[in-house]
C-alpha atoms as a PDB file:
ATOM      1  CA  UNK A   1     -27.893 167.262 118.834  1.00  0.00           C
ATOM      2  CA  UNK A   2     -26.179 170.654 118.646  1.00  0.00           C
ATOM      3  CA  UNK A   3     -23.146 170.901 121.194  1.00  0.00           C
ATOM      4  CA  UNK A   4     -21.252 173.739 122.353  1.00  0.00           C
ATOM      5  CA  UNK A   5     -17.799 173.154 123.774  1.00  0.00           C
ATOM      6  CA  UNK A   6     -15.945 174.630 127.062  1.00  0.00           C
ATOM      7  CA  UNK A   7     -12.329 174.292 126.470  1.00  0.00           C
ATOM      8  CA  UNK A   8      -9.927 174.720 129.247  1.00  0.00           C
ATOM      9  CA  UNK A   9      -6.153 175.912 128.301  1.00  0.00           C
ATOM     10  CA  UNK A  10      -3.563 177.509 130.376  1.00  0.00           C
ATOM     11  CA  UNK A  11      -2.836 181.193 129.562  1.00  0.00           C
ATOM     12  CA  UNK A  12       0.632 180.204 128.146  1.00  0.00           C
ATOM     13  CA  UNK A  13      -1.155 177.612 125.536  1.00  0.00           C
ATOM     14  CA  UNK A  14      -3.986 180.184 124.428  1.00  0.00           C
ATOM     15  CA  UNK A  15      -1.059 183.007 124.092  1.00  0.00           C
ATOM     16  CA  UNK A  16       1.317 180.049 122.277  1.00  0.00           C
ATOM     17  CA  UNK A  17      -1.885 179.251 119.896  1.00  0.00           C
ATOM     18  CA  UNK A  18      -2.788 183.361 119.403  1.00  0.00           C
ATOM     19  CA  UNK A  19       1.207 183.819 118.311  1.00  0.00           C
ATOM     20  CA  UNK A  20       0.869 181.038 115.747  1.00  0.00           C
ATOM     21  CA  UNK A  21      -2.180 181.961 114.030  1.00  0.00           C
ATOM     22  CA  UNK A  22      -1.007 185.846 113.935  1.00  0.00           C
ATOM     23  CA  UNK A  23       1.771 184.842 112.861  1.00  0.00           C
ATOM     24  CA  UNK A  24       0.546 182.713 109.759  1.00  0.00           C
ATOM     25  CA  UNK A  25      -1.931 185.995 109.408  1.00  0.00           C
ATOM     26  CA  UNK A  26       0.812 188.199 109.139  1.00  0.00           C
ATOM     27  CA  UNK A  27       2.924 186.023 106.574  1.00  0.00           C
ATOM     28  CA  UNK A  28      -0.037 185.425 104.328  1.00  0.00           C
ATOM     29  CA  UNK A  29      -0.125 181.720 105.664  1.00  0.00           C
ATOM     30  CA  UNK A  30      -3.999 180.041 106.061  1.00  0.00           C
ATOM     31  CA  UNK A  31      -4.725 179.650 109.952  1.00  0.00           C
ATOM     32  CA  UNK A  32      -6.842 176.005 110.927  1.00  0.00           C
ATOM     33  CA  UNK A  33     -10.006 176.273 110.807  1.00  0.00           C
ATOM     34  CA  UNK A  34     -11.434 176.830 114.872  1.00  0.00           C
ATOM     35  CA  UNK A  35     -14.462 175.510 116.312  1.00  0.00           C
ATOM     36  CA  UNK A  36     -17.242 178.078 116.632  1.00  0.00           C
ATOM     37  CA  UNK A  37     -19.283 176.380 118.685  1.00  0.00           C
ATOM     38  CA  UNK A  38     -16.270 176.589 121.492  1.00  0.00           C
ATOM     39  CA  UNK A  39     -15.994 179.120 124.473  1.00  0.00           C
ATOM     40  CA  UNK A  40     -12.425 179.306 126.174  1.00  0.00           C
ATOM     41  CA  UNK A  41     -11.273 179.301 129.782  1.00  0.00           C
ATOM     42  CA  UNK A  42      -7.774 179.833 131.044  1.00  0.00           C
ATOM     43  CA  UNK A  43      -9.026 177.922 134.175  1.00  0.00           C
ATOM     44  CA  UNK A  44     -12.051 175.917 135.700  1.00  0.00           C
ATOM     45  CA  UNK A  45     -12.924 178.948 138.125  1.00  0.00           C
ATOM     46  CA  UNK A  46     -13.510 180.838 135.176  1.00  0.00           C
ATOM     47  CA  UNK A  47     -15.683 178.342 133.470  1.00  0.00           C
ATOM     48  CA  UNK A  48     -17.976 177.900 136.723  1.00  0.00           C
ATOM     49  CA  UNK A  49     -17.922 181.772 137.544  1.00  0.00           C
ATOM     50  CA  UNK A  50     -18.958 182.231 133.439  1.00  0.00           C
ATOM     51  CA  UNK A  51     -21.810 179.592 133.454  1.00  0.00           C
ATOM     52  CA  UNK A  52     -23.418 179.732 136.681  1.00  0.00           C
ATOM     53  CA  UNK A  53     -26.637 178.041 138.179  1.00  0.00           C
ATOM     54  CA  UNK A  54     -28.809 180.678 137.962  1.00  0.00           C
ATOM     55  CA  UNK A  55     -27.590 180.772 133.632  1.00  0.00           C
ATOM     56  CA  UNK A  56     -27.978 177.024 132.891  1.00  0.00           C
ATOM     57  CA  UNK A  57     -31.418 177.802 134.311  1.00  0.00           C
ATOM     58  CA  UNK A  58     -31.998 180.373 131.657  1.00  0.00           C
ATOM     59  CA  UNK A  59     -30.753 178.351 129.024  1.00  0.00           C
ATOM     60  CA  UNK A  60     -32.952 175.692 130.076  1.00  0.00           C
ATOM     61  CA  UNK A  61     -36.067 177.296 130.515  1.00  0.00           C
ATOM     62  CA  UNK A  62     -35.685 178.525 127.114  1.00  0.00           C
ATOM     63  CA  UNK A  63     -34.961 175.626 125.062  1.00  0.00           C
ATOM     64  CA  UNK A  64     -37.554 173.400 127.191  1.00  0.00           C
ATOM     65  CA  UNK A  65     -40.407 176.533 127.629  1.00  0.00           C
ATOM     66  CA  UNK A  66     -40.094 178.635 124.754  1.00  0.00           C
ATOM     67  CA  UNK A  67     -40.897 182.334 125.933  1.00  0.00           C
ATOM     68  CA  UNK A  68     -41.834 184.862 124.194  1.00  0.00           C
ATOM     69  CA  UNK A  69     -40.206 187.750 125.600  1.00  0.00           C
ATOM     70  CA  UNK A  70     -37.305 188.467 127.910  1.00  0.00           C
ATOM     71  CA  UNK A  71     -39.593 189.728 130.342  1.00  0.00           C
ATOM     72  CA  UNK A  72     -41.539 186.201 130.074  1.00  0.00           C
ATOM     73  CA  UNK A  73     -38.475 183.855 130.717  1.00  0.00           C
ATOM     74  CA  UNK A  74     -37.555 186.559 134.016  1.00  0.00           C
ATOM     75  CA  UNK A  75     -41.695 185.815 135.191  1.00  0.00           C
ATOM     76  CA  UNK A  76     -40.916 181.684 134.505  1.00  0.00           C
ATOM     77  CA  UNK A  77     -37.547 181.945 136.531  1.00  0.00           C
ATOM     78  CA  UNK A  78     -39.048 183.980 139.106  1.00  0.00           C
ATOM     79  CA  UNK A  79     -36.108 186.285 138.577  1.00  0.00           C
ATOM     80  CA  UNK A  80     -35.578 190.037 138.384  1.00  0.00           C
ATOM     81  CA  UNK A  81     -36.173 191.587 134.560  1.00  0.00           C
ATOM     82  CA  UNK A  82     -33.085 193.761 135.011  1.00  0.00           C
ATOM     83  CA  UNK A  83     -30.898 190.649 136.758  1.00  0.00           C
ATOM     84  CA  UNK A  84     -32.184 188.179 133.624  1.00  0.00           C
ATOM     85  CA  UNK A  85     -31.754 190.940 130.891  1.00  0.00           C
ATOM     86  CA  UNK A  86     -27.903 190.999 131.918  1.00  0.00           C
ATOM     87  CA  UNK A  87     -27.206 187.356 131.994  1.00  0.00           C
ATOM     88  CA  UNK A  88     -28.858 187.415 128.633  1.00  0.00           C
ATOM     89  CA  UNK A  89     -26.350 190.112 127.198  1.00  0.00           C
ATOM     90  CA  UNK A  90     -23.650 187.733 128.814  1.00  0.00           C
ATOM     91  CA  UNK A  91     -25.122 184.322 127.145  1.00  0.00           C
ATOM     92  CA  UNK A  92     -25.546 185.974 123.665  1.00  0.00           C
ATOM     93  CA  UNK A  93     -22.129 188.109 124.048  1.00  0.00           C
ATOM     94  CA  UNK A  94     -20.309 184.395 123.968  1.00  0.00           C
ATOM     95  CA  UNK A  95     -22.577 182.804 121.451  1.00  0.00           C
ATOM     96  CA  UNK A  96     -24.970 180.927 123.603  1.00  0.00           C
ATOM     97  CA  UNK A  97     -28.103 182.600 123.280  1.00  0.00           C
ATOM     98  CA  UNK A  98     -29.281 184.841 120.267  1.00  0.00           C
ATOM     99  CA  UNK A  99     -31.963 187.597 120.632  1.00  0.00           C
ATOM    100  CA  UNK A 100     -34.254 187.651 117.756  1.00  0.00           C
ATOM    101  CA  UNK A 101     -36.548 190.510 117.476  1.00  0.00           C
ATOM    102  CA  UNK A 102     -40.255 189.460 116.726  1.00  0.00           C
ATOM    103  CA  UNK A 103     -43.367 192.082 115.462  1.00  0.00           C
ATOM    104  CA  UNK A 104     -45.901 192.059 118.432  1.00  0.00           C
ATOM    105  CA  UNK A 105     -48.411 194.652 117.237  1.00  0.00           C
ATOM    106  CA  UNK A 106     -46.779 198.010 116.715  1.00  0.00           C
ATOM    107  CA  UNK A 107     -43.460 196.914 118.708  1.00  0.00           C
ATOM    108  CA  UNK A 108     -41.134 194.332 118.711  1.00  0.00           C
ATOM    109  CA  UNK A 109     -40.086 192.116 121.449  1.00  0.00           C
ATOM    110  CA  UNK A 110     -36.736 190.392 122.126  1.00  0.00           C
ATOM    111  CA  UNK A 111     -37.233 186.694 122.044  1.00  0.00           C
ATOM    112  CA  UNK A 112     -34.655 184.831 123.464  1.00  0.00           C
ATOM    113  CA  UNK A 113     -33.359 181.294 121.687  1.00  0.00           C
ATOM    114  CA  UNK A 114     -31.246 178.904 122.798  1.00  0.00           C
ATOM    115  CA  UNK A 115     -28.254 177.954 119.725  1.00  0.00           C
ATOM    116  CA  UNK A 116     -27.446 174.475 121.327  1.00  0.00           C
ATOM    117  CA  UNK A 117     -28.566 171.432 123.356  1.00  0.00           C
ATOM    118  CA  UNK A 118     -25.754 170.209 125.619  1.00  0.00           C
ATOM    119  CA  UNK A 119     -22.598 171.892 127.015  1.00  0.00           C
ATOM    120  CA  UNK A 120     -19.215 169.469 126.849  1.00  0.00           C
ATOM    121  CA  UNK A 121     -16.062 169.981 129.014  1.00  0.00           C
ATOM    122  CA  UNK A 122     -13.002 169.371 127.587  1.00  0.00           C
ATOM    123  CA  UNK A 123      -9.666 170.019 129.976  1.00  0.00           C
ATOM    124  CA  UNK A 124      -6.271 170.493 128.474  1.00  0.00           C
ATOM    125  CA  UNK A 125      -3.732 168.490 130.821  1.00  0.00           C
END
């Protein structure tokens, strides 16, 4: 089972951690190796504003339903195209979601897939 991890820092640690690794950038040093599969919050406000209800539903309904279009996942959420279309961009801009583009007679049509199965939480204390 693919996972993709929500880490939680404060803004001083993910400023102390971006000053290390430029630092070992600039020197010639190798940085440690990050999780890709990770999307960071400075808080948990940000994490639920990020990743709301109406998103998880998307996500769902396209790992569990398969559609074949954008504009078939917006008809299965009962959603607005233009509304869905935009949490898509927001979903693929952070790694979530990837658009593949798919020959459907003379066009092609953006079908939306799904990169992992479960969503952890993990809070720095």
């Amino acid at each position: 089972m693919k996972t993709v991890t929500f880490s939680i820092k404060p803004l001083s640690e993910v400023a102390d951690d971006f000053a290390k690794t430029f630092d070992a950038v600039r020197t010639g040093r190798r940085t440690p190796k990050k999780p890709h599969d990770e999307v960071g919050f400075t808080s948990i406000e940000a994490a639920r504003n990020f990743m709301t209800r109406e998103r998880l539903a998307l996500m769902h309904t396209i790992r569990t339903r398969h559609p074949g279009s954008l504009y078939e996942l917006a008809k299965m959420v009962s959603r607005d195209f233009k509304n869905v279309q935009e949490d898509i961009r927001i979903l693929e801009r952070h790694g979530l979601v990837r658009i593949a583009r798919e020959p459907r007679g003379k066009r092609k049509v953006k079908v939306p897939q799904v990169l992992f199965e479960e969503i952890a939480l993990r809070i720095a204390i």
